[in-house]
PDB file of N, CA and C in Angstrom:
ATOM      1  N   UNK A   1     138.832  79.394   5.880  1.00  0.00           N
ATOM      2  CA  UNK A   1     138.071  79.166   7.090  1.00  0.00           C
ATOM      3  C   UNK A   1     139.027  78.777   8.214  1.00  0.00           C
ATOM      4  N   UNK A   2     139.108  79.378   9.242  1.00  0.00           N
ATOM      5  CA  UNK A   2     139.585  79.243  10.651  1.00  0.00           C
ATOM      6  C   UNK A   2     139.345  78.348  11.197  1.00  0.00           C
ATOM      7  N   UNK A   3     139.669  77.306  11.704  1.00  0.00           N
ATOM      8  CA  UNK A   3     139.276  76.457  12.732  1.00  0.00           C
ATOM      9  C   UNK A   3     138.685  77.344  13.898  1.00  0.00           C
ATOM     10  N   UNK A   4     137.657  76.646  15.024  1.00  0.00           N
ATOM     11  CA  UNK A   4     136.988  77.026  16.341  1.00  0.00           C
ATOM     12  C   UNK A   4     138.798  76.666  16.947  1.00  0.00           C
ATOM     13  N   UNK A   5     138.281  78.100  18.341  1.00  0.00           N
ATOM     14  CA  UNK A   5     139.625  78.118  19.039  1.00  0.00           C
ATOM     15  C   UNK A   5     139.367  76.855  20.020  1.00  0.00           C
ATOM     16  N   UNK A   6     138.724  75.929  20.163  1.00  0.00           N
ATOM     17  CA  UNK A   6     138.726  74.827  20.851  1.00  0.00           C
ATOM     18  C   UNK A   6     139.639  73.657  19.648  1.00  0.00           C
ATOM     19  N   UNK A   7     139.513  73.644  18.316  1.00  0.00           N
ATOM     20  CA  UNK A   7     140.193  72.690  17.723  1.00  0.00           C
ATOM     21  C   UNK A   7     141.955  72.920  17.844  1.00  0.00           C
ATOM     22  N   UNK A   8     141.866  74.402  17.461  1.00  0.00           N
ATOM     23  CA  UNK A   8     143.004  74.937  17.571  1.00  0.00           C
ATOM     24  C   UNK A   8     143.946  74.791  18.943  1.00  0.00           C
ATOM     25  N   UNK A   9     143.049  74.496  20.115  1.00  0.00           N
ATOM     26  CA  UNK A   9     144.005  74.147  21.061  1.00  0.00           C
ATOM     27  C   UNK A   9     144.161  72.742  21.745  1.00  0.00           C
ATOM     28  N   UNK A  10     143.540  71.932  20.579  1.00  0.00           N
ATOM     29  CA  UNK A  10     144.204  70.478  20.668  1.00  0.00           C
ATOM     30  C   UNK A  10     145.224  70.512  20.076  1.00  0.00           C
ATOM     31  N   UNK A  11     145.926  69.251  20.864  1.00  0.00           N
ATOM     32  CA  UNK A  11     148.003  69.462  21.216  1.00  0.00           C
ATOM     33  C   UNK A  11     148.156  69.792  19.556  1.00  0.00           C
ATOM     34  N   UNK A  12     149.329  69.254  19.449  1.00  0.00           N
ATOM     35  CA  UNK A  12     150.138  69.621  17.902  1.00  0.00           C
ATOM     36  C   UNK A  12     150.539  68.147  17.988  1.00  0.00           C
ATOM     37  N   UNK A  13     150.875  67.546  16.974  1.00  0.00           N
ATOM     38  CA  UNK A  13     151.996  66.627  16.836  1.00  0.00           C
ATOM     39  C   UNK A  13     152.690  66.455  16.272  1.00  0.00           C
ATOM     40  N   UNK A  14     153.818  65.766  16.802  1.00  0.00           N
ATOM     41  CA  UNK A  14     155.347  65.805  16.688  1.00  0.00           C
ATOM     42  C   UNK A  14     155.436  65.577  15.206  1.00  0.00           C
ATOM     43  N   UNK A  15     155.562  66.012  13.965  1.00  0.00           N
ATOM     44  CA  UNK A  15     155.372  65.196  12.566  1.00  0.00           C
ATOM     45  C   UNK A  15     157.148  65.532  12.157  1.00  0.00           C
ATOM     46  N   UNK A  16     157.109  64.111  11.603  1.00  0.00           N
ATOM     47  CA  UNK A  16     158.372  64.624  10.778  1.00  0.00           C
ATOM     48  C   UNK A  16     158.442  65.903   9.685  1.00  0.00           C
ATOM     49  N   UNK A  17     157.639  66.644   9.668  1.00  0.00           N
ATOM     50  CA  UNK A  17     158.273  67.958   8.985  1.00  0.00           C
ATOM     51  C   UNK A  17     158.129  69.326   9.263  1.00  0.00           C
ATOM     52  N   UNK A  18     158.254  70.205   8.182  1.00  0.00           N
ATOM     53  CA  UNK A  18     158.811  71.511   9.382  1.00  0.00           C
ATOM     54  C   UNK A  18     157.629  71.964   9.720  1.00  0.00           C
ATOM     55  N   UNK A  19     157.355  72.654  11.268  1.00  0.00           N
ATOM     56  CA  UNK A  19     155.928  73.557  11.063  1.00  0.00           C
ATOM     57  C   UNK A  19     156.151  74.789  10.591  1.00  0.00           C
ATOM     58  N   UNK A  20     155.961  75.040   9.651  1.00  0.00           N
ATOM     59  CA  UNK A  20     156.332  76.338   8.528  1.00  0.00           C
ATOM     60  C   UNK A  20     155.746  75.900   7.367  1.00  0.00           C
ATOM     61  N   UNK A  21     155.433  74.292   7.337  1.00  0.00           N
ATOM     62  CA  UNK A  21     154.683  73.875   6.206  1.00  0.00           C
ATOM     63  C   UNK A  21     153.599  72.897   6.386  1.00  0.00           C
ATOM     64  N   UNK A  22     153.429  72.585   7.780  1.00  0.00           N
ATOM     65  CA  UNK A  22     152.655  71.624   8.013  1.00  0.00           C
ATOM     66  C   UNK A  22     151.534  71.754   9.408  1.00  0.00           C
ATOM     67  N   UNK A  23     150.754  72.500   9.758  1.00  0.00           N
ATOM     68  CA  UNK A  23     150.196  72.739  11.112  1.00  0.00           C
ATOM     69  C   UNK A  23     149.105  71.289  12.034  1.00  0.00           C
ATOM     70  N   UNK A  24     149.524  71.319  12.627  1.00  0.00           N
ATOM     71  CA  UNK A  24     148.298  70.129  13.222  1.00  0.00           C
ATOM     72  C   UNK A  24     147.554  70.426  14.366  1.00  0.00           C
ATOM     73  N   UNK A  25     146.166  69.813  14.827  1.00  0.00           N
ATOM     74  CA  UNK A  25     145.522  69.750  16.163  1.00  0.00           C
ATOM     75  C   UNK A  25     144.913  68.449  16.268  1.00  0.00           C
ATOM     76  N   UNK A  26     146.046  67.757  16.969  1.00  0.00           N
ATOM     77  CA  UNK A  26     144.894  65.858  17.093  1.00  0.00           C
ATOM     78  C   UNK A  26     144.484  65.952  18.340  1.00  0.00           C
ATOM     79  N   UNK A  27     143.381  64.839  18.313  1.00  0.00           N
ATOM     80  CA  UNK A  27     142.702  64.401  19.393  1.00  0.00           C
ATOM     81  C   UNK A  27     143.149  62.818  19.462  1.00  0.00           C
ATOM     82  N   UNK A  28     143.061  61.721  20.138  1.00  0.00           N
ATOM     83  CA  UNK A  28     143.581  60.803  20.416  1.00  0.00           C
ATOM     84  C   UNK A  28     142.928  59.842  21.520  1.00  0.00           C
ATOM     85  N   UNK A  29     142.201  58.568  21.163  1.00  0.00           N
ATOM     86  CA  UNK A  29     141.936  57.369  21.705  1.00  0.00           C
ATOM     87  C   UNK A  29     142.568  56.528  21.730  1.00  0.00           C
ATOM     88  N   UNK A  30     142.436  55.551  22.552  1.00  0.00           N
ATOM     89  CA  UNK A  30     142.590  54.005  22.337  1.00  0.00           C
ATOM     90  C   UNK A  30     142.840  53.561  20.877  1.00  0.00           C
ATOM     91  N   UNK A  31     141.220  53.683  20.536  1.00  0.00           N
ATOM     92  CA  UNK A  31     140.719  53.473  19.218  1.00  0.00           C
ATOM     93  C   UNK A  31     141.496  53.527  18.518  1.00  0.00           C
ATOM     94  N   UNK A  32     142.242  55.391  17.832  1.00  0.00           N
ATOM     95  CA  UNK A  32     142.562  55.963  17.148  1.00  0.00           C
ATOM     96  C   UNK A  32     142.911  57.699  17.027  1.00  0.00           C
ATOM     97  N   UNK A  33     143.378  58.272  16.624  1.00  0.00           N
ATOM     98  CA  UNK A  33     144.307  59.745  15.950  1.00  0.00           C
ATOM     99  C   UNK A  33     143.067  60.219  14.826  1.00  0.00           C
ATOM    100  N   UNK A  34     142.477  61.275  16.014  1.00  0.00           N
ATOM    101  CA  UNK A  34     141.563  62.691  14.675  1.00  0.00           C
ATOM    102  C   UNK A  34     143.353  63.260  14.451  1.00  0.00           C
ATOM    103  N   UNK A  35     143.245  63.655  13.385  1.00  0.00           N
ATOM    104  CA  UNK A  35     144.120  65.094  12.877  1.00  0.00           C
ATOM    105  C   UNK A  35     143.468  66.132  12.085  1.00  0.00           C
ATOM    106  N   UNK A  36     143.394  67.371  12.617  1.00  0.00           N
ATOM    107  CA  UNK A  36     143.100  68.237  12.104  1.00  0.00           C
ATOM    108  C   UNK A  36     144.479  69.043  11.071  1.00  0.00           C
ATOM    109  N   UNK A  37     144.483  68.624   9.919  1.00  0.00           N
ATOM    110  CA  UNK A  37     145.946  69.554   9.063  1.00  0.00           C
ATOM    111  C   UNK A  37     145.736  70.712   8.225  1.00  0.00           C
ATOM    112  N   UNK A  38     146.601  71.401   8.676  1.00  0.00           N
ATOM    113  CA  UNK A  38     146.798  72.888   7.663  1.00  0.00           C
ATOM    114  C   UNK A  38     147.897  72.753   7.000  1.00  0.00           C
ATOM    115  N   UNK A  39     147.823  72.448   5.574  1.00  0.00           N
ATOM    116  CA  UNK A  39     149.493  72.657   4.986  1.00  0.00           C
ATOM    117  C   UNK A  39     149.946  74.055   4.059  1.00  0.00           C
ATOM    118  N   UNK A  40     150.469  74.750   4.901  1.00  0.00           N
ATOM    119  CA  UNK A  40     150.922  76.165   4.974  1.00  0.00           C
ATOM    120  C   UNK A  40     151.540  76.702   3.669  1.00  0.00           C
ATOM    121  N   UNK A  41     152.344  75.114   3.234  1.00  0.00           N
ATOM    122  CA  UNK A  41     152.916  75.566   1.582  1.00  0.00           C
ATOM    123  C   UNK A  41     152.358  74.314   0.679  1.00  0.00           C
ATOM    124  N   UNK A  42     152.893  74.014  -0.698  1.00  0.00           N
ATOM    125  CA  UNK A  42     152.595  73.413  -1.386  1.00  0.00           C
ATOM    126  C   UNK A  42     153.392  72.593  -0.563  1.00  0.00           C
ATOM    127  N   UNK A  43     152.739  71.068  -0.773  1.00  0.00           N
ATOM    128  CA  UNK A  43     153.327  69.931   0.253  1.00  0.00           C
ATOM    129  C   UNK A  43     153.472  68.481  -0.620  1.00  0.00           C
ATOM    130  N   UNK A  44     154.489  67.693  -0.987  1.00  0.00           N
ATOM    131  CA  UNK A  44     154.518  66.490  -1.104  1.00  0.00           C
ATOM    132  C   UNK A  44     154.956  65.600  -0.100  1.00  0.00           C
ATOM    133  N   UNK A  45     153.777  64.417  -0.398  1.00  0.00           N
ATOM    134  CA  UNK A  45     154.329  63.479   1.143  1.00  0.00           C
ATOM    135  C   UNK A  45     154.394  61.953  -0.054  1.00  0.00           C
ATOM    136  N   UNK A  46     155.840  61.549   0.228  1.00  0.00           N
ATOM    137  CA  UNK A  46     156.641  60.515  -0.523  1.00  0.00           C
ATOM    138  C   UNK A  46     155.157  59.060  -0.230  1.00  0.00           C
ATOM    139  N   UNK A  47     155.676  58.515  -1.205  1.00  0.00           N
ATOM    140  CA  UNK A  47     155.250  56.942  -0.964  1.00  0.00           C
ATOM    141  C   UNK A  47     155.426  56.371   0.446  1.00  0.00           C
ATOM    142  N   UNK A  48     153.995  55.372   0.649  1.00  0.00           N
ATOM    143  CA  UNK A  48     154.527  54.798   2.133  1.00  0.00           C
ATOM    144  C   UNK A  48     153.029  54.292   2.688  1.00  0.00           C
ATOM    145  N   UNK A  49     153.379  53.584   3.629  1.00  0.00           N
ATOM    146  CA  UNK A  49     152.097  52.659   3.861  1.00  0.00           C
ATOM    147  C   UNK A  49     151.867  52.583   5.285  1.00  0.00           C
ATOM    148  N   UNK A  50     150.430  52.271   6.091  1.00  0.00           N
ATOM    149  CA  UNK A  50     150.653  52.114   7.569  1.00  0.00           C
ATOM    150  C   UNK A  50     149.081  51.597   7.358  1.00  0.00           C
ATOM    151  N   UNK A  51     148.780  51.345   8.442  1.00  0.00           N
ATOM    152  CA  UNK A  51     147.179  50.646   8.935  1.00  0.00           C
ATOM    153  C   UNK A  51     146.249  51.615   8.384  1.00  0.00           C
ATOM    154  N   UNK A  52     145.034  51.529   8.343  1.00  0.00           N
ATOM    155  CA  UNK A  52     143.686  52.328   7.903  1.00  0.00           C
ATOM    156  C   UNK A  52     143.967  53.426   8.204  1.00  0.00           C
ATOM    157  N   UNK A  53     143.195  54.641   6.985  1.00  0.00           N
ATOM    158  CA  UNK A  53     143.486  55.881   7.010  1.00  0.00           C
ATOM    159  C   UNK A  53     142.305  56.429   6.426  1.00  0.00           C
ATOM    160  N   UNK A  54     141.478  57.395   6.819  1.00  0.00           N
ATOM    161  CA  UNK A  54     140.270  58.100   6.473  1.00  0.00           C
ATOM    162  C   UNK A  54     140.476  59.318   6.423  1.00  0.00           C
ATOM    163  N   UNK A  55     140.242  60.020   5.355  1.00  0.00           N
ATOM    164  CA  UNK A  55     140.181  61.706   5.153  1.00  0.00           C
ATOM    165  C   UNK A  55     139.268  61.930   4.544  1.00  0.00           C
ATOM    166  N   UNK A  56     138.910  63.737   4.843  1.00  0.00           N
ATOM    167  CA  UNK A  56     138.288  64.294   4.148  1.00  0.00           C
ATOM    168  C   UNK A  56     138.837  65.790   3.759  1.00  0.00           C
ATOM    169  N   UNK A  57     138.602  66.578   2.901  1.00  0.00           N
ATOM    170  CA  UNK A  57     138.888  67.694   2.579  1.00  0.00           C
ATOM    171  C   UNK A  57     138.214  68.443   2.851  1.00  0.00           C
ATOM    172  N   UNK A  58     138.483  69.992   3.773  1.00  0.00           N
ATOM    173  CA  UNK A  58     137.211  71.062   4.418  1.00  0.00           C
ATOM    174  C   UNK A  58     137.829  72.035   3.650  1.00  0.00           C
ATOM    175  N   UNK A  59     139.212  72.357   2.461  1.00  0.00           N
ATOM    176  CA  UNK A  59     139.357  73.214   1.964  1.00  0.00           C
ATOM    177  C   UNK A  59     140.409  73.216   1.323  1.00  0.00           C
ATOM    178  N   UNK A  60     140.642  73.384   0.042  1.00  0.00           N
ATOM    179  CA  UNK A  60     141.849  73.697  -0.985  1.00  0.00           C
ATOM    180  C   UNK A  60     141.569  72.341  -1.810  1.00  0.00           C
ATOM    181  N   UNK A  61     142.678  71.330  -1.901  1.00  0.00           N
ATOM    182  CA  UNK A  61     142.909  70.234  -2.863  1.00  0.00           C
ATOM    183  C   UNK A  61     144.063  69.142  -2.632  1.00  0.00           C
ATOM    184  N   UNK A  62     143.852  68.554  -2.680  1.00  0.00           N
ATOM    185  CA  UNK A  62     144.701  67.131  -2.478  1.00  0.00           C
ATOM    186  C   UNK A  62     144.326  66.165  -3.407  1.00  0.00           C
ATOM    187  N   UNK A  63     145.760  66.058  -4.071  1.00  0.00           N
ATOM    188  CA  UNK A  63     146.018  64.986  -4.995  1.00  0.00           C
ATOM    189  C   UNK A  63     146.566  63.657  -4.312  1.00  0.00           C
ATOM    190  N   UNK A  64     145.759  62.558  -4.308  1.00  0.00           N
ATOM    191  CA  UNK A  64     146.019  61.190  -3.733  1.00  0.00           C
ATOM    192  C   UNK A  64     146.685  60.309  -4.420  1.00  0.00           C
ATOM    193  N   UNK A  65     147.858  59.823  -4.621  1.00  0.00           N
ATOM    194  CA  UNK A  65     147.791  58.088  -5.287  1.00  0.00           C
ATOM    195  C   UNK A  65     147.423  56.922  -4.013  1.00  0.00           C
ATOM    196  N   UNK A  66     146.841  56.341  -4.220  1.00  0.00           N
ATOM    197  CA  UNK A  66     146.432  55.132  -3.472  1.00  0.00           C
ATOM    198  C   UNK A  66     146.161  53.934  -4.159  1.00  0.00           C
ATOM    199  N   UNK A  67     147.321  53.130  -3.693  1.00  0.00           N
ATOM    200  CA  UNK A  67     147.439  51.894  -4.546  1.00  0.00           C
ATOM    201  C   UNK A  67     147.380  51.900  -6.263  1.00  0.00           C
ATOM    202  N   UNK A  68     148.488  52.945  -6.400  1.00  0.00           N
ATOM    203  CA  UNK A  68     148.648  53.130  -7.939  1.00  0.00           C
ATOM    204  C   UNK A  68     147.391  53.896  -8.699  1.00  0.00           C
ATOM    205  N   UNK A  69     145.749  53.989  -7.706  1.00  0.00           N
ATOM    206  CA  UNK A  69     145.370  54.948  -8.371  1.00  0.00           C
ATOM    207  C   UNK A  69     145.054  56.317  -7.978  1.00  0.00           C
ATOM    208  N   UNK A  70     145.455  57.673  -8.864  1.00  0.00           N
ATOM    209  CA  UNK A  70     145.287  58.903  -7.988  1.00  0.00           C
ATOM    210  C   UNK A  70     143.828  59.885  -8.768  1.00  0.00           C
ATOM    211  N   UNK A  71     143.856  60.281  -7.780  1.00  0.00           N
ATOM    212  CA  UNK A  71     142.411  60.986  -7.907  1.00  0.00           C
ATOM    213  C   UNK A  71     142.663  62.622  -6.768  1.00  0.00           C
ATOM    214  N   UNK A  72     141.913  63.435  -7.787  1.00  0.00           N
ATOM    215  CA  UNK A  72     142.211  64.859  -7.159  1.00  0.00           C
ATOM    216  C   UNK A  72     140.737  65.063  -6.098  1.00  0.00           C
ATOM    217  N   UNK A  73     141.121  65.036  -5.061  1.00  0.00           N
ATOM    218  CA  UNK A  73     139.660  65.425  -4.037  1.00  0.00           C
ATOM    219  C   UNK A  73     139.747  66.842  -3.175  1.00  0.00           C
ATOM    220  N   UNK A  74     138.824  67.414  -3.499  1.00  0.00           N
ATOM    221  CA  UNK A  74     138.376  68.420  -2.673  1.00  0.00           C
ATOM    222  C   UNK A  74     137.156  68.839  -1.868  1.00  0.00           C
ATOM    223  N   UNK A  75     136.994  69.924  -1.396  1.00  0.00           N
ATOM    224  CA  UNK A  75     136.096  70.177  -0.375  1.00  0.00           C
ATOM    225  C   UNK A  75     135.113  69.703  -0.204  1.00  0.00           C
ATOM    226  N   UNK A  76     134.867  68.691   0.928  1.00  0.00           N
ATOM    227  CA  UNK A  76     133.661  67.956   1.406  1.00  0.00           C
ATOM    228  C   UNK A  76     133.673  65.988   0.343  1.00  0.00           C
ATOM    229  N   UNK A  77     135.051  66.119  -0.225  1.00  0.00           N
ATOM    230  CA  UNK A  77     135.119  64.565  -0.637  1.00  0.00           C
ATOM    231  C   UNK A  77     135.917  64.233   0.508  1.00  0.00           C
ATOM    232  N   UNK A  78     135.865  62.898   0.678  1.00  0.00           N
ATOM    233  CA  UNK A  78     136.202  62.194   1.475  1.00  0.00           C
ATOM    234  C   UNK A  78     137.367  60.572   0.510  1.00  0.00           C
ATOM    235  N   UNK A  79     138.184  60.393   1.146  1.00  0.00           N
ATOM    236  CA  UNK A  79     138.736  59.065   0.678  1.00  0.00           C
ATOM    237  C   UNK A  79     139.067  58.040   1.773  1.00  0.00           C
ATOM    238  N   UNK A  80     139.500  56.669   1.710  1.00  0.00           N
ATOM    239  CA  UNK A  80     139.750  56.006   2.556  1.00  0.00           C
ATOM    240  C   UNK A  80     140.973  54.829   1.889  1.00  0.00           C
ATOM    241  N   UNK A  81     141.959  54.892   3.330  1.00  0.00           N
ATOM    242  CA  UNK A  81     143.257  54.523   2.411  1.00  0.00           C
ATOM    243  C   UNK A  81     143.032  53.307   3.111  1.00  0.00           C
ATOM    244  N   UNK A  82     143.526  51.751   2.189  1.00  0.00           N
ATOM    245  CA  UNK A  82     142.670  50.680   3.199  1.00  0.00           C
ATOM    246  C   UNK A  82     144.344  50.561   3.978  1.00  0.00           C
ATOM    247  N   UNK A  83     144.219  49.778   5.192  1.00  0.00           N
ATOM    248  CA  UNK A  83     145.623  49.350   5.596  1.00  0.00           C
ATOM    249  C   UNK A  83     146.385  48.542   5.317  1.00  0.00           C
ATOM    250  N   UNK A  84     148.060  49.281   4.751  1.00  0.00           N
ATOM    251  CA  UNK A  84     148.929  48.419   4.180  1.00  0.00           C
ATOM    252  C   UNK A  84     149.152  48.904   2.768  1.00  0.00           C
ATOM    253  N   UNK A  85     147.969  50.220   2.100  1.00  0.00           N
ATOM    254  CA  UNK A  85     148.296  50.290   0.821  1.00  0.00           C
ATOM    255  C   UNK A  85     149.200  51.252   0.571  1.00  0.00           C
ATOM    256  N   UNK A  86     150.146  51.246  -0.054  1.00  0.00           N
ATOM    257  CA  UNK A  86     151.062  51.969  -0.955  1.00  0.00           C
ATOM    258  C   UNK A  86     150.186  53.289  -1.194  1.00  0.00           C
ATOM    259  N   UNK A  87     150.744  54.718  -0.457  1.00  0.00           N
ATOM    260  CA  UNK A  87     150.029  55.843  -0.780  1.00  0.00           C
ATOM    261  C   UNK A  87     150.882  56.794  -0.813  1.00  0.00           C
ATOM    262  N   UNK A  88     150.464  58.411  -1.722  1.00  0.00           N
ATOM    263  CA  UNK A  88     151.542  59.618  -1.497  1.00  0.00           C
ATOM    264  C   UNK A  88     150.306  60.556  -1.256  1.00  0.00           C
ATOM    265  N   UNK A  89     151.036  62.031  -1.597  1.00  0.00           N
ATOM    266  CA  UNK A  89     149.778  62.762  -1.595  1.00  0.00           C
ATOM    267  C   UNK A  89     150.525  64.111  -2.122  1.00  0.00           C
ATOM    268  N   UNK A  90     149.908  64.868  -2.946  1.00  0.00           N
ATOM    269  CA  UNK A  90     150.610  66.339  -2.722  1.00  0.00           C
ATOM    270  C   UNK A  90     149.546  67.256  -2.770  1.00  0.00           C
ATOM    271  N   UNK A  91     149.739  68.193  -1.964  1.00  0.00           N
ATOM    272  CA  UNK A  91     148.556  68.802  -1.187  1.00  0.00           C
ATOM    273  C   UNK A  91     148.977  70.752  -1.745  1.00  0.00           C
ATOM    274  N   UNK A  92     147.909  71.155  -2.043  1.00  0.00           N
ATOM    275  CA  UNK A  92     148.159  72.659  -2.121  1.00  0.00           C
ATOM    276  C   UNK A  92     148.070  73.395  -0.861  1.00  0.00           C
ATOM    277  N   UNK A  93     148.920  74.639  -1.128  1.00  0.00           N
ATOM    278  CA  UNK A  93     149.025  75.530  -0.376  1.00  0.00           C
ATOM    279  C   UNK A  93     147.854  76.258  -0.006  1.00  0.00           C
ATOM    280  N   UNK A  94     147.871  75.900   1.857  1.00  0.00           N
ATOM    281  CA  UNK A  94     146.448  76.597   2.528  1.00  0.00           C
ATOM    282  C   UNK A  94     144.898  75.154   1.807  1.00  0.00           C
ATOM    283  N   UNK A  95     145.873  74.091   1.856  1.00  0.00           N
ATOM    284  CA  UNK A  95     145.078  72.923   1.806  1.00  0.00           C
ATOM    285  C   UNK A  95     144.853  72.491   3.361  1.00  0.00           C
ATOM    286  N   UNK A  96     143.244  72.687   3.967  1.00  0.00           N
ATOM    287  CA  UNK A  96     142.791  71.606   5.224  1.00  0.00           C
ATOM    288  C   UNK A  96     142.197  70.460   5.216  1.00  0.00           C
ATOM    289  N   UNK A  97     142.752  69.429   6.073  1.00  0.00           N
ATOM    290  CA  UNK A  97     141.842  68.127   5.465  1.00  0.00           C
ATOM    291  C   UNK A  97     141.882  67.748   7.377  1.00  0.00           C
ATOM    292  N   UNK A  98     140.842  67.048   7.270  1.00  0.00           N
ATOM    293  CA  UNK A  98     140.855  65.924   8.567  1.00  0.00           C
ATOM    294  C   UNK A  98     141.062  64.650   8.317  1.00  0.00           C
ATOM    295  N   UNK A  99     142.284  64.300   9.047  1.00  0.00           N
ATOM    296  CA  UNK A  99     142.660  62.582   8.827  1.00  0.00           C
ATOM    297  C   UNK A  99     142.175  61.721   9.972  1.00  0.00           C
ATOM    298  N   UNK A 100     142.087  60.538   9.926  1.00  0.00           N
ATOM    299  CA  UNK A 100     141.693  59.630  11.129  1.00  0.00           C
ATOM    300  C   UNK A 100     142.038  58.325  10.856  1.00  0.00           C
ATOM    301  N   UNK A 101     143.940  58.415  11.739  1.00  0.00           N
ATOM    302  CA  UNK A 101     144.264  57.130  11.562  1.00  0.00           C
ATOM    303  C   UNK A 101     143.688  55.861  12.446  1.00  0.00           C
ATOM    304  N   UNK A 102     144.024  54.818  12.028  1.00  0.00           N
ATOM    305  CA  UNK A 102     143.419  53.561  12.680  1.00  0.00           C
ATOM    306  C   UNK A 102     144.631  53.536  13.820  1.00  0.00           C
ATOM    307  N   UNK A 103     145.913  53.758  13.756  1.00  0.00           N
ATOM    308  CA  UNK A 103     146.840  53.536  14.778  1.00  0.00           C
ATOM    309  C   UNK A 103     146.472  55.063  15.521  1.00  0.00           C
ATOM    310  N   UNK A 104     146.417  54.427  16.853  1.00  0.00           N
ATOM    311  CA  UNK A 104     146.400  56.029  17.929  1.00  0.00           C
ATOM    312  C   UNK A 104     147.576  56.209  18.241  1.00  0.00           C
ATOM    313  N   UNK A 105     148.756  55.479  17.999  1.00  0.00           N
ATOM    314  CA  UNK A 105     150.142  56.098  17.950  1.00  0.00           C
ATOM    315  C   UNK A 105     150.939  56.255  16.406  1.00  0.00           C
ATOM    316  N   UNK A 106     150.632  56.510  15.739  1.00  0.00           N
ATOM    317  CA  UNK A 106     150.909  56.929  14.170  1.00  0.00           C
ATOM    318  C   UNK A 106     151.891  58.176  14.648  1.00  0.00           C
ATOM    319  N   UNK A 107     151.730  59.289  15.498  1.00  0.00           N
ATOM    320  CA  UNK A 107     152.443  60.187  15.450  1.00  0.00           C
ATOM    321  C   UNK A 107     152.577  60.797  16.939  1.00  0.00           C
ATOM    322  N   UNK A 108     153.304  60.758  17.776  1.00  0.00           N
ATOM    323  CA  UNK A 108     153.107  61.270  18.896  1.00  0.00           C
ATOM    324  C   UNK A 108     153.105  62.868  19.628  1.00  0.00           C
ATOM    325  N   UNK A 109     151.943  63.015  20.247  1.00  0.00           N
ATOM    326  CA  UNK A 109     151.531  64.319  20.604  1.00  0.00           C
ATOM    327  C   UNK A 109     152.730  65.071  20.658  1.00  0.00           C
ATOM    328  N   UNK A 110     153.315  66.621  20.530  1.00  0.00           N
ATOM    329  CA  UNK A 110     153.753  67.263  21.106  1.00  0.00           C
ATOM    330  C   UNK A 110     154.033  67.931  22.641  1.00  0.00           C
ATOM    331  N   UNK A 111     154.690  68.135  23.371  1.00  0.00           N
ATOM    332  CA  UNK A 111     154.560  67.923  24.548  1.00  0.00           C
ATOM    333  C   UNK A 111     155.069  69.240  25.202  1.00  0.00           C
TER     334      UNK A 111
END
């Protein structure tokens, strides 16, 4: 499934890794960071922790550890990482999920 060409032309952001494996479209408050992600190849993202984190899966599979426990979620599950916990993730290829961090500077727009 395609994203609407309105999601698709919210900015990109700057992420530490390559876009060849990682696509983004955030939106951005005060509040907090929508991310819309496409991960293009099979993807591992190392251990590591930051303030509140909410996802859901709109397609493929993502394997979570969160706080030592992992659980495989897909399309239309949802998880919530509390803030501060110890998390990884490895995500399949042509895996989309929507994230929504609690920090609205977690990653800064592309420009």
């Amino acid at each position: 499934m395609e994203l609407p060409d309105f999601i698709q032309a919210f900015p990109a952001l700057d992420l530490p890794f390559p876009e060849d494996q990682v696509r983004s479209h955030a939106v951005r408050s005060e509040a907090g960071l929508v991310v819309f992600l496409h991960f293009l190849t099979d993807f591992d993202l190392p251990a590591h922790s930051h303030k509140g984190q909410w996802g859901t899966v709109i397609e493929g599979e993502a394997e979570l550890t969160i706080a030592g426990e992992t659980r495989v979620y897909r399309p239309g599950e949802t998880y919530n990482i509390p803030s501060g916990a110890e998390h990884s993730a490895r995500l399949k290829a042509g895996t989309k999920v929507i994230d929504v961090f609690e920090e609205a500077d977690r990653y800064p727009l592309k420009r």
